[in-house]
Protein backbone atom coordinates (compact mmCIF):
# COMPACT_ATOMS: atom_id res chain seq x y z
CA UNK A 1 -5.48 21.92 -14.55
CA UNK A 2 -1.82 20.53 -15.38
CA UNK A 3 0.79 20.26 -12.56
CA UNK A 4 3.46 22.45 -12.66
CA UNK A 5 6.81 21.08 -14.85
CA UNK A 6 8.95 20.17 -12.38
CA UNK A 7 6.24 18.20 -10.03
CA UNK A 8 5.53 16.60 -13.62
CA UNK A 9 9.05 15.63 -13.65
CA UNK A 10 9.28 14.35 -10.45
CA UNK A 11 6.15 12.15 -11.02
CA UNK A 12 7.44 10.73 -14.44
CA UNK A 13 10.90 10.32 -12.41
CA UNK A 14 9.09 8.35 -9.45
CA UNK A 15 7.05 6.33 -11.83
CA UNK A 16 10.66 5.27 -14.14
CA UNK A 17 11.18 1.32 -13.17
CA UNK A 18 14.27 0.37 -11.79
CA UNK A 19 17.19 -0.37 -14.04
CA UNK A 20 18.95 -4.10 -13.53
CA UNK A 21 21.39 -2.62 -11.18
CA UNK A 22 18.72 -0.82 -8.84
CA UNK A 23 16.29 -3.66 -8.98
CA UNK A 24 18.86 -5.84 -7.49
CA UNK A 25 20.00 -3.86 -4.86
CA UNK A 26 16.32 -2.71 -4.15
CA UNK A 27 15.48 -6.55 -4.09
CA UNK A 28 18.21 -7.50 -1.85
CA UNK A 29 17.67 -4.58 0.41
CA UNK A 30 13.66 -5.40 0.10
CA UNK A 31 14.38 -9.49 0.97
CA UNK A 32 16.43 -8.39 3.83
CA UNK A 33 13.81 -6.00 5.15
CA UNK A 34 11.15 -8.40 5.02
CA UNK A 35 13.25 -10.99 6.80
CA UNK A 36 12.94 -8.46 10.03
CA UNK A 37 9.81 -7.48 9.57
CA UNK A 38 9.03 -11.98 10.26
CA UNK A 39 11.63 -12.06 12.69
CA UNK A 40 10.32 -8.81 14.67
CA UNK A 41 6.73 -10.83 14.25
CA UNK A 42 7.59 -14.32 15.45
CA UNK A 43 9.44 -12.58 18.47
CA UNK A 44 6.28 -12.73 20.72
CA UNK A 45 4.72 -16.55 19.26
CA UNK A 46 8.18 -18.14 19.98
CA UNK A 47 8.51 -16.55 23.03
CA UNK A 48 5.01 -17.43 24.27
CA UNK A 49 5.43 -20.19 26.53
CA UNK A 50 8.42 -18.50 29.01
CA UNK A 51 6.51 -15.35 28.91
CA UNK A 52 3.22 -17.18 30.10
CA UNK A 53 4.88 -18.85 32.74
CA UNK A 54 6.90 -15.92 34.45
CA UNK A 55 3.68 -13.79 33.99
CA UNK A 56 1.38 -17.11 34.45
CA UNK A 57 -1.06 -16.69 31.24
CA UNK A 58 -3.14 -19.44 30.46
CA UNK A 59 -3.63 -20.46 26.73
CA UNK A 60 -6.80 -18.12 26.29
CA UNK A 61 -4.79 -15.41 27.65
CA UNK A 62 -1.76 -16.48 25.19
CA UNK A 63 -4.17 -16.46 22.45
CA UNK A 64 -5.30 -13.03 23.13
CA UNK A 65 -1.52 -11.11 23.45
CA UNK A 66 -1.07 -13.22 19.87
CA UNK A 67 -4.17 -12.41 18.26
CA UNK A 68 -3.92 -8.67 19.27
CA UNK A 69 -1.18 -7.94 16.61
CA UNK A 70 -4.12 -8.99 14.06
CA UNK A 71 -6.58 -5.70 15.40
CA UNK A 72 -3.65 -3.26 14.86
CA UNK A 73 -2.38 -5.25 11.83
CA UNK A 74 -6.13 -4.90 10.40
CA UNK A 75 -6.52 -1.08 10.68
CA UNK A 76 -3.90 -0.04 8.22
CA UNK A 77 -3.38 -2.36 4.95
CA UNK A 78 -5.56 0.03 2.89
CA UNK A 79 -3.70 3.21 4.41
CA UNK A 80 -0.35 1.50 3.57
CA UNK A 81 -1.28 0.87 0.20
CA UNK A 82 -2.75 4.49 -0.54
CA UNK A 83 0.62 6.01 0.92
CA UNK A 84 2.73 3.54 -1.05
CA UNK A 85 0.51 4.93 -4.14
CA UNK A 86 0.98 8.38 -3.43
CA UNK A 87 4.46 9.02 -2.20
CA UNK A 88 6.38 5.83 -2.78
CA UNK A 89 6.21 2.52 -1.34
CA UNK A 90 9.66 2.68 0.14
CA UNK A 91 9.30 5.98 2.12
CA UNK A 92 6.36 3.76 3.51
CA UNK A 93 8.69 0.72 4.56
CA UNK A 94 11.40 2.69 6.05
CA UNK A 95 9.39 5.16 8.31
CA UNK A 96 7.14 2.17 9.05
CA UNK A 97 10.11 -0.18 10.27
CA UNK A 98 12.11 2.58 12.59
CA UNK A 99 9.05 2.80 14.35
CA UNK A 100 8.35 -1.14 14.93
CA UNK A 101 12.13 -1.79 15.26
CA UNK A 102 11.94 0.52 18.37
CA UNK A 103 8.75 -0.61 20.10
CA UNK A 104 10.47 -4.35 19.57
CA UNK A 105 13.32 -3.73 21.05
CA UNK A 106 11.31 -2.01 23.92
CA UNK A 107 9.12 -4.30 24.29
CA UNK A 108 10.88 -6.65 27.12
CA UNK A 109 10.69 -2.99 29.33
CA UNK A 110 7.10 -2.23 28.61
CA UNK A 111 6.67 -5.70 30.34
CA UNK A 112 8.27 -4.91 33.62
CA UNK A 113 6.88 -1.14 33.96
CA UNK A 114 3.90 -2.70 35.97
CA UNK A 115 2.09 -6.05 37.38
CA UNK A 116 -0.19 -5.59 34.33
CA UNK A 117 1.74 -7.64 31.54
CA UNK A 118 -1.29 -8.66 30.03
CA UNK A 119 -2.27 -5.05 29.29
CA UNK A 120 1.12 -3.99 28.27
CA UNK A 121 1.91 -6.88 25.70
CA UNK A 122 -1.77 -6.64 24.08
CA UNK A 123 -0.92 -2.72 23.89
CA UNK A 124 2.46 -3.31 22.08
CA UNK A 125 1.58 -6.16 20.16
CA UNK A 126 -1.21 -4.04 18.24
CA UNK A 127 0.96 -0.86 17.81
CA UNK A 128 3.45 -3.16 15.94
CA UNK A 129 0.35 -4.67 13.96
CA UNK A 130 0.02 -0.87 12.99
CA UNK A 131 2.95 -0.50 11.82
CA UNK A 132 3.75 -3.68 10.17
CA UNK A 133 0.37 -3.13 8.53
CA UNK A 134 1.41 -1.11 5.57
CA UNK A 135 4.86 -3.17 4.69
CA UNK A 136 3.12 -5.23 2.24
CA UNK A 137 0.56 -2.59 0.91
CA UNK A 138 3.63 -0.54 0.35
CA UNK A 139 5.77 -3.22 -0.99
CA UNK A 140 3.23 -4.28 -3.76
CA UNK A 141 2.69 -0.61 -4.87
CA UNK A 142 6.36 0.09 -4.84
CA UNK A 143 7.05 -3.16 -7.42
CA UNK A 144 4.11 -2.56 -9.61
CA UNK A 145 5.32 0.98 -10.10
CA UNK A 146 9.06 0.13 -10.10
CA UNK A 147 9.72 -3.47 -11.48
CA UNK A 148 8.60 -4.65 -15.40
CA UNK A 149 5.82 -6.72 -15.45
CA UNK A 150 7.94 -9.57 -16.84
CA UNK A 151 10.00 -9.54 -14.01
CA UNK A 152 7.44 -8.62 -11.05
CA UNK A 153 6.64 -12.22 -10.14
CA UNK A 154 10.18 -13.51 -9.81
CA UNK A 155 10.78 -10.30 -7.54
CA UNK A 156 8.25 -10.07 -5.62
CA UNK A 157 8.66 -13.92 -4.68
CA UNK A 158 12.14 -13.53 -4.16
CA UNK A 159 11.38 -10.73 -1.90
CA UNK A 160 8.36 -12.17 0.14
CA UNK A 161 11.24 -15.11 0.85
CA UNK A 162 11.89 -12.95 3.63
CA UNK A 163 9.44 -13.89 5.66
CA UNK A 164 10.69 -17.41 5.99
CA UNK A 165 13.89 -16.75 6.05
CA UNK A 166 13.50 -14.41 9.03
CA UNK A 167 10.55 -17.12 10.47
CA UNK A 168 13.85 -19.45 10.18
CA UNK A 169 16.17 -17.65 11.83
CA UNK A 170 14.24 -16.30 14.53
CA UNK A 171 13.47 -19.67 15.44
CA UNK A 172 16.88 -21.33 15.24
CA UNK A 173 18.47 -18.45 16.58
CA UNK A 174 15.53 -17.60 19.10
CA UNK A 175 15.87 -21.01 20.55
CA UNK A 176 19.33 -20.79 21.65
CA UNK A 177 18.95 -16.94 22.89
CA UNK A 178 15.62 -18.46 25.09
CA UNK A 179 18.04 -21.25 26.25
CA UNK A 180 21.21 -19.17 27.01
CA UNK A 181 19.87 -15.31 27.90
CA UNK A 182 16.18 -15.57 28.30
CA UNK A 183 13.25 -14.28 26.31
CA UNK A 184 14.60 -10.48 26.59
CA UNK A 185 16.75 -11.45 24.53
CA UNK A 186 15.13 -12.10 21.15
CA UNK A 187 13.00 -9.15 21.35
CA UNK A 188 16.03 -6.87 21.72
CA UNK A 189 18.14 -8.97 18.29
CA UNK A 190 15.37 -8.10 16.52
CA UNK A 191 14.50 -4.64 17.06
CA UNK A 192 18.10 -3.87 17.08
CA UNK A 193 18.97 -5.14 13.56
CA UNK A 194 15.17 -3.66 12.03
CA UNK A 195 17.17 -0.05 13.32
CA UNK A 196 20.44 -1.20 11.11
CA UNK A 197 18.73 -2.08 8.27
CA UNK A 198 16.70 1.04 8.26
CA UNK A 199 19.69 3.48 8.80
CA UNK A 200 21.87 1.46 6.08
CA UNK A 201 19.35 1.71 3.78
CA UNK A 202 18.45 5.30 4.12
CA UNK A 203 22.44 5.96 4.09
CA UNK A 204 22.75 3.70 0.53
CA UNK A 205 19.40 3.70 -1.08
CA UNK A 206 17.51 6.24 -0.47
CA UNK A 207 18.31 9.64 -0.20
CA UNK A 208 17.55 11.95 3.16
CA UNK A 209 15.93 14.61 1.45
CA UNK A 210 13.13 12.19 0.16
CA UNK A 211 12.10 10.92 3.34
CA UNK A 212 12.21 14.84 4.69
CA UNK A 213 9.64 15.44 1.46
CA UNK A 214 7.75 12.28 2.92
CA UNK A 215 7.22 13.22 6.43
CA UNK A 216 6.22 16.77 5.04
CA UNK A 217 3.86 15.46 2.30
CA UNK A 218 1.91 13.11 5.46
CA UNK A 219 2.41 15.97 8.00
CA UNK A 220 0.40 18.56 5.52
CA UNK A 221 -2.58 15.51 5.24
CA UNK A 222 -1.24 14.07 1.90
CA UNK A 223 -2.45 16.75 -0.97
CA UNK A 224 0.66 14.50 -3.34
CA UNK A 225 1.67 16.14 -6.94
CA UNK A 226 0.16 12.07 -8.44
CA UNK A 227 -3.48 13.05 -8.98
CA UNK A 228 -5.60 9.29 -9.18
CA UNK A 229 -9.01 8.23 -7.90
CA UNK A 230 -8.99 4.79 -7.06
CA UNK A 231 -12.20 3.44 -9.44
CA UNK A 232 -14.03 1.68 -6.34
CA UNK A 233 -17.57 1.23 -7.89
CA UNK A 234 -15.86 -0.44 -10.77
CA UNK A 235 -13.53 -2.85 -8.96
CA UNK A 236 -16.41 -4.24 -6.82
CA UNK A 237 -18.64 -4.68 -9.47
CA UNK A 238 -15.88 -7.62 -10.67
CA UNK A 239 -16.70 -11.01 -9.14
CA UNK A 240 -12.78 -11.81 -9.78
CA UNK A 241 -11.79 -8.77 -7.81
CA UNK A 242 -13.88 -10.63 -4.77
CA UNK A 243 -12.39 -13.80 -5.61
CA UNK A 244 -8.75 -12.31 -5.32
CA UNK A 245 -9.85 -10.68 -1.60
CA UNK A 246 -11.68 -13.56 -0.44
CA UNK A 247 -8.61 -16.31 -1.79
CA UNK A 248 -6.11 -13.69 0.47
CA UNK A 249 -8.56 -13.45 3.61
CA UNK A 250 -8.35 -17.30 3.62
CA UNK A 251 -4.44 -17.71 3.03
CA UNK A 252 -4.01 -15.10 5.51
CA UNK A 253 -5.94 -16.32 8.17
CA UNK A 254 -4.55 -19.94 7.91
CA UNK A 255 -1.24 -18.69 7.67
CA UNK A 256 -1.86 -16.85 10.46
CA UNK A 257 -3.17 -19.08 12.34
CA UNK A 258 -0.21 -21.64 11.90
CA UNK A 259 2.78 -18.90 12.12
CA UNK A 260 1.29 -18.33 15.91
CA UNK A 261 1.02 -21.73 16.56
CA UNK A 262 3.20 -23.82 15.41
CA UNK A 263 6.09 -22.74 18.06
CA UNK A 264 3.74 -23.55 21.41
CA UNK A 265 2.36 -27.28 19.50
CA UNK A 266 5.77 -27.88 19.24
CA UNK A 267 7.13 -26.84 22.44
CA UNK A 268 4.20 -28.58 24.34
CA UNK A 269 3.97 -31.80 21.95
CA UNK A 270 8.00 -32.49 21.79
CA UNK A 271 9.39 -30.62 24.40
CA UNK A 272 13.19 -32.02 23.79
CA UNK A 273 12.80 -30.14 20.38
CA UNK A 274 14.40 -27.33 19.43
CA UNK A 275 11.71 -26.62 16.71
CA UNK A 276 9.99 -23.74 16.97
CA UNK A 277 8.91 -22.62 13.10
CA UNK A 278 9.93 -25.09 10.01
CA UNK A 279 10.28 -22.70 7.10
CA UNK A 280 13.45 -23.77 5.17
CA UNK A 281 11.06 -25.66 3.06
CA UNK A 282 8.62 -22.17 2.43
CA UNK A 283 11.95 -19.75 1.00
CA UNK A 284 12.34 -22.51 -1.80
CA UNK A 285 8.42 -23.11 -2.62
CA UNK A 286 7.98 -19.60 -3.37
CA UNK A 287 11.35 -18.67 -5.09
CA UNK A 288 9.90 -22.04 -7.01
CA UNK A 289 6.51 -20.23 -7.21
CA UNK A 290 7.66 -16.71 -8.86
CA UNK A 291 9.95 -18.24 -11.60
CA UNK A 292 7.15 -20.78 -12.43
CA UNK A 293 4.68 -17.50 -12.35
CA UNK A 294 7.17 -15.16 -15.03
CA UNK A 295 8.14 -18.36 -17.16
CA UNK A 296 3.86 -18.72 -17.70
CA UNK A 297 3.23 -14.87 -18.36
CA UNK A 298 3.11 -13.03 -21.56
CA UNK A 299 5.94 -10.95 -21.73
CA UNK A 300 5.42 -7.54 -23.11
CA UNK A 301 1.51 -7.33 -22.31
CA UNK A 302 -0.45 -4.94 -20.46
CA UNK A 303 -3.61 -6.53 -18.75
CA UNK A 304 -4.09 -10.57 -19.31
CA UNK A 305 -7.02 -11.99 -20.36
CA UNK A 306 -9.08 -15.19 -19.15
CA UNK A 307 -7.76 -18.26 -19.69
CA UNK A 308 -4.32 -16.63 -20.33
CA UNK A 309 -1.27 -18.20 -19.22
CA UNK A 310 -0.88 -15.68 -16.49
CA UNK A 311 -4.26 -17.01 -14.92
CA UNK A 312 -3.28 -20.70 -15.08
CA UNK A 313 0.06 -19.61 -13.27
CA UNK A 314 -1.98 -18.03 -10.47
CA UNK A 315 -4.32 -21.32 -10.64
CA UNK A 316 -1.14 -23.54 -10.37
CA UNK A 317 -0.08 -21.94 -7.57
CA UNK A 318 -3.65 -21.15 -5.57
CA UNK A 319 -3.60 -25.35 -5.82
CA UNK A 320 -0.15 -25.26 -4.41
CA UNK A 321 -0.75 -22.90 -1.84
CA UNK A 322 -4.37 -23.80 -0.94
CA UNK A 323 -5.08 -27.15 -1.62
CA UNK A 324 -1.71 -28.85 -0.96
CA UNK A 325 -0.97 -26.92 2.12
CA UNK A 326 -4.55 -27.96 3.43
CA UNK A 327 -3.96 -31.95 2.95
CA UNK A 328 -0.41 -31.29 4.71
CA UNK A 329 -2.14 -29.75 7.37
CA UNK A 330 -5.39 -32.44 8.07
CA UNK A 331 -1.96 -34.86 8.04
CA UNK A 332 -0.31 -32.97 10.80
CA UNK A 333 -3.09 -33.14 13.17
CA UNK A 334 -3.44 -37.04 12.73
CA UNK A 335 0.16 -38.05 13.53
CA UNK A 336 2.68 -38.44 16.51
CA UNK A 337 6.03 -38.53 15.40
CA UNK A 338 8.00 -35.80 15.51
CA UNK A 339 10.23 -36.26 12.20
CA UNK A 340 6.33 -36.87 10.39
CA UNK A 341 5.06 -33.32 12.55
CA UNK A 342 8.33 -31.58 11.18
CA UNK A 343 7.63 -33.14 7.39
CA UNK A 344 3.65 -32.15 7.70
CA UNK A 345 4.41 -28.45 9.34
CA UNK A 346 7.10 -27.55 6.94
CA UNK A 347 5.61 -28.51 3.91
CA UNK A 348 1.95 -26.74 4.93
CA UNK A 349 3.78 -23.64 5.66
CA UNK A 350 5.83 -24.04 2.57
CA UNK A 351 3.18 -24.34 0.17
CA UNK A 352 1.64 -21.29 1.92
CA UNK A 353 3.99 -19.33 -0.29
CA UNK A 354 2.75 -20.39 -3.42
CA UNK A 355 -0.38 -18.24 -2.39
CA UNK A 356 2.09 -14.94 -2.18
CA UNK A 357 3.24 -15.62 -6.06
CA UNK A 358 -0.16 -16.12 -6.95
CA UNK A 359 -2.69 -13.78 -5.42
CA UNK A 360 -0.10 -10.50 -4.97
CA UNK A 361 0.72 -10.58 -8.62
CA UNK A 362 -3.43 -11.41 -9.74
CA UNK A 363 -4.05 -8.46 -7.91
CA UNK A 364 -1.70 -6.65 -9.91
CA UNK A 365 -2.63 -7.73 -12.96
CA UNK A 366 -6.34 -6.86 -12.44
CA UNK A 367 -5.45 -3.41 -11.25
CA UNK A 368 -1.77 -2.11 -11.49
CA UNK A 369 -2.66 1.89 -11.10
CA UNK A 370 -3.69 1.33 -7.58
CA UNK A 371 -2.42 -2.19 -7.00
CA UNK A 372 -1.29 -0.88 -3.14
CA UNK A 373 -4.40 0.10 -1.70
CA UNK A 374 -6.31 -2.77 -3.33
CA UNK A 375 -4.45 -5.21 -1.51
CA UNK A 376 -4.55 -3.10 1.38
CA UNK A 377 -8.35 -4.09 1.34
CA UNK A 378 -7.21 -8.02 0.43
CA UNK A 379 -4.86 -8.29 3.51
CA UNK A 380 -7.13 -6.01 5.52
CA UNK A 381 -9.75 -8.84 5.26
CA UNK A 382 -7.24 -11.56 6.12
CA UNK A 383 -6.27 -9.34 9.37
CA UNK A 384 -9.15 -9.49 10.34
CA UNK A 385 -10.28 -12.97 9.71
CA UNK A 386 -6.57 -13.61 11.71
CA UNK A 387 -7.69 -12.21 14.65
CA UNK A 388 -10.83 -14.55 14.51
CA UNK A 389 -8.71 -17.55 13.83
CA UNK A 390 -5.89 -16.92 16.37
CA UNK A 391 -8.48 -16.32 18.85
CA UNK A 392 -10.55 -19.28 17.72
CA UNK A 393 -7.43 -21.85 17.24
CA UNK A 394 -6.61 -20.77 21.07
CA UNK A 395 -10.20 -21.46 22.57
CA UNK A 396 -10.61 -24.81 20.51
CA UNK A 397 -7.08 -25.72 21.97
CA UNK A 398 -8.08 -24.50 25.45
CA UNK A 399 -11.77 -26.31 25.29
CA UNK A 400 -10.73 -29.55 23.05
CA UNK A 401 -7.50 -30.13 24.47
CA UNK A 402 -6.50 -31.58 20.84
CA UNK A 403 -4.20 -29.62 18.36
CA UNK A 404 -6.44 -31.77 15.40
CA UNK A 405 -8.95 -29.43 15.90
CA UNK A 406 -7.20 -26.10 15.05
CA UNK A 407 -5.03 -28.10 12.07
CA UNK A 408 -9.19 -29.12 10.63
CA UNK A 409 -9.47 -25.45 10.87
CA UNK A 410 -6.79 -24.30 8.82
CA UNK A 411 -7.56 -27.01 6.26
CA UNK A 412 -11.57 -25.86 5.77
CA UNK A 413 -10.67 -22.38 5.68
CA UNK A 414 -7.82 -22.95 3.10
CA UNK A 415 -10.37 -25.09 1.09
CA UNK A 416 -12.91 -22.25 0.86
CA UNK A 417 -10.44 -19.76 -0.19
CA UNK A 418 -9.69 -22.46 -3.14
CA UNK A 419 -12.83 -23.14 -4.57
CA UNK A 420 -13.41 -19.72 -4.46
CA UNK A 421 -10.56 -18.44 -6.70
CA UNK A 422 -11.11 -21.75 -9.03
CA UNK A 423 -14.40 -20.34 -9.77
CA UNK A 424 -14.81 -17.10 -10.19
CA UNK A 425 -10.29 -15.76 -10.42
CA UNK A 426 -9.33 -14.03 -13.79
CA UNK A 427 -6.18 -12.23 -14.36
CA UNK A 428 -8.06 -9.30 -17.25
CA UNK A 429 -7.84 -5.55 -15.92
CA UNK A 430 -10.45 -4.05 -14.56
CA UNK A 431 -9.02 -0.68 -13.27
CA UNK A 432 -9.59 0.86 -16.92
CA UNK A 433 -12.50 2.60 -17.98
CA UNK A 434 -15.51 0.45 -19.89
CA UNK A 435 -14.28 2.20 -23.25
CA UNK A 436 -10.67 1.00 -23.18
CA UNK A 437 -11.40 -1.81 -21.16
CA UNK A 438 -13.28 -3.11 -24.85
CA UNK A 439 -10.02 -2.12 -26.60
């Protein structure tokens, strides 16, 4: 049965990439948003150690309010990326971030309703890992729809910048709010400006009436006009489908792992510092990462095939992002000085983002019509392997008493994730059916 005209319109309209002048205010708009949606993150890891001593948490206890935001972080990648699919990626974002800029800015008063902190901070931590949960979901489904494949790498690197720019400036900025007003205040900065964003961009981007539609498509359980079946049996059938969503579970968790940790080694190992989270270094790697990714790429082709430029580009940068970022890690566990620590922390976390350039765009190269909810599934895994490592990187700290330990960590899992994607990663479609996927 054919949809009616006008619902095919309004699919062929949705589906129209951007022209110059909307992909660059999308992309600014997009960069910005995913600069809150870090600092709105990194609130509660840089704020760790003055909330555990007014509320007197140990570091198991620490570890469990950080690693909570993994279990509601976990529970909706795949649900963000089949929204983003079926009524727009950006409705996703912006109904997404009003909600999380609230419960940030609320989140100082949830503390103080009771004597149970604890409680309270795991419970808000994990509705924010909700709803953060289907930003990135969205975000990839919105710029393989929306952005020409020639240009999707550079974008979505320049976008994903965000989240160390807003790593960066919560950290700079959260240092001297900690100092001056107290830990209140860098929870209520960066709830406040999520709600600005979201209200500028709904006033100058998108219009009013679409994210009515989109609240009444979700409230009516989400029968959309797009009708698409996501080819499940197929995709897992493809060993380099496995290798995208096990290379992601491992640069997640480490990533992870690091972004919660870094502030308290830090704080406890140079505690004249005003380091919290080096990640000037990151923003350049993978801007670096996405123009080195679109210069390799064919322009003007449809699926890439083994061995094809686009693959070696995703290579390059798994070795960035993987192997680099693993040797800079093993070095920050082994040295004292706090200029070397700053080198070895910015430069792991930097090369991090090589992993974002690389992985995000394979996965849309193997399977562009449902690129969202297949790296729903990608992150999903690396959710849930961050829980695990948060958890784990506390209790080895707790137990150990050495910070080596949890940097050996992220090294051997970033390792795996490495030799993984060397061996079995390809960048050749495999959301097409057997008899055009011959053609």
């Amino acid at each position: 049965m054919q949809p009616p005209p006008h619902e095919a319109r309004g699919d062929a309209a949705r589906d129209a990439p951007w022209s110059r002048s909307e992909c660059q205010a999308w992309t600014g708009a997009l960069l910005l948003g995913t600069c809150l949606l870090y600092c709105a993150r990194v609130s509660m890891p840089i704020c760790t150690v003055s909330m555990s001593q007014d509320f007197g948490w140990n570091k198991k206890e620490a570890g469990i309010v950080l690693s909570s935001f993994f279990w509601g972080y976990c529970l909706t990648q795949v649900v963000g990326g089949h929204l983003g699919d079926r009524i727009g990626g950006e409705k996703v974002i912006l109904l997404s971030a009003s909600a999380w800029g609230f419960i940030t800015a609320a989140t100082p008063l949830l503390a103080h309703l009771g004597s149970a902190q604890l409680v309270f901070m795991t419970f808000s931590r994990i509705l924010t890992g909700l709803l953060q949960g289907v930003y990135f979901p969205a975000l990839t489904s919105l710029l393989s729809q929306k952005v020409r494949e020639s240009e999707r790498a550079f974008t979505y690197s320049t976008v994903g910048a965000g989240s160390q720019f807003g790593t960066l400036v919560t950290g700079a900025v959260g240092s001297l709010l900690l100092d001056w007003y107290g830990w209140q205040s860098v929870f209520y900065l960066s709830g406040g400006l999520t709600l600005l964003w979201v209200c500028y961009v709904c006033r100058y981007l998108l219009s009013e009436q679409d994210l009515i539609l989109a609240l009444g498509v979700l409230a009516q359980g989400l029968p959309v006009a797009r009708h698409s079946r996501v080819p499940w049996r197929q995709l897992f059938r493809k060993p380099s489908v496995w290798a995208a969503i096990f290379s992601q579970l491992s640069a997640a968790c480490s990533f992870f792992i690091l972004l919660s940790w870094l502030p308290t080694f830090f704080k406890e190992t140079f505690p004249g510092s005003k380091v919290t989270e080096p990640s000037l270094y990151g923003s350049s790697c993978r801007y670096g990462g996405g123009v080195a990714l679109d210069t390799l790429r064919v322009p003007g082709t449809r699926g890439l095939v083994p061995k094809s430029p686009g693959l070696e580009g995703s290579l390059c940068s798994m070795v960035m992002g993987l192997g680099l970022s693993s040797v800079c890690a093993l070095c920050l566990g082994q040295t004292s000085s706090f200029c070397k620590s700053v080198f070895f922390a910015s430069a792991s976390i930097g090369l991090q983002t090589f992993n974002h350039s690389g992985i995000s765009v394979n996965i849309q190269d193997l399977a562009p019509s449902c690129a969202g909810v297949l790296f729903g599934v990608a992150n999903t895994a690396g959710a849930l392997a961050g829980v695990v490592g948060v958890g784990l990187g506390g209790y080895l700290i707790e137990t150990t008493g050495s910070w080596t330990s949890v940097f050996n960590l992220v090294a051997a899992i970033s390792s795996l994730g490495l030799c993984t994607f060397l061996m079995f990663g390809k960048a050749q479609r495999v959301d097409l059916s057997p008899a055009r996927e011959d053609l």
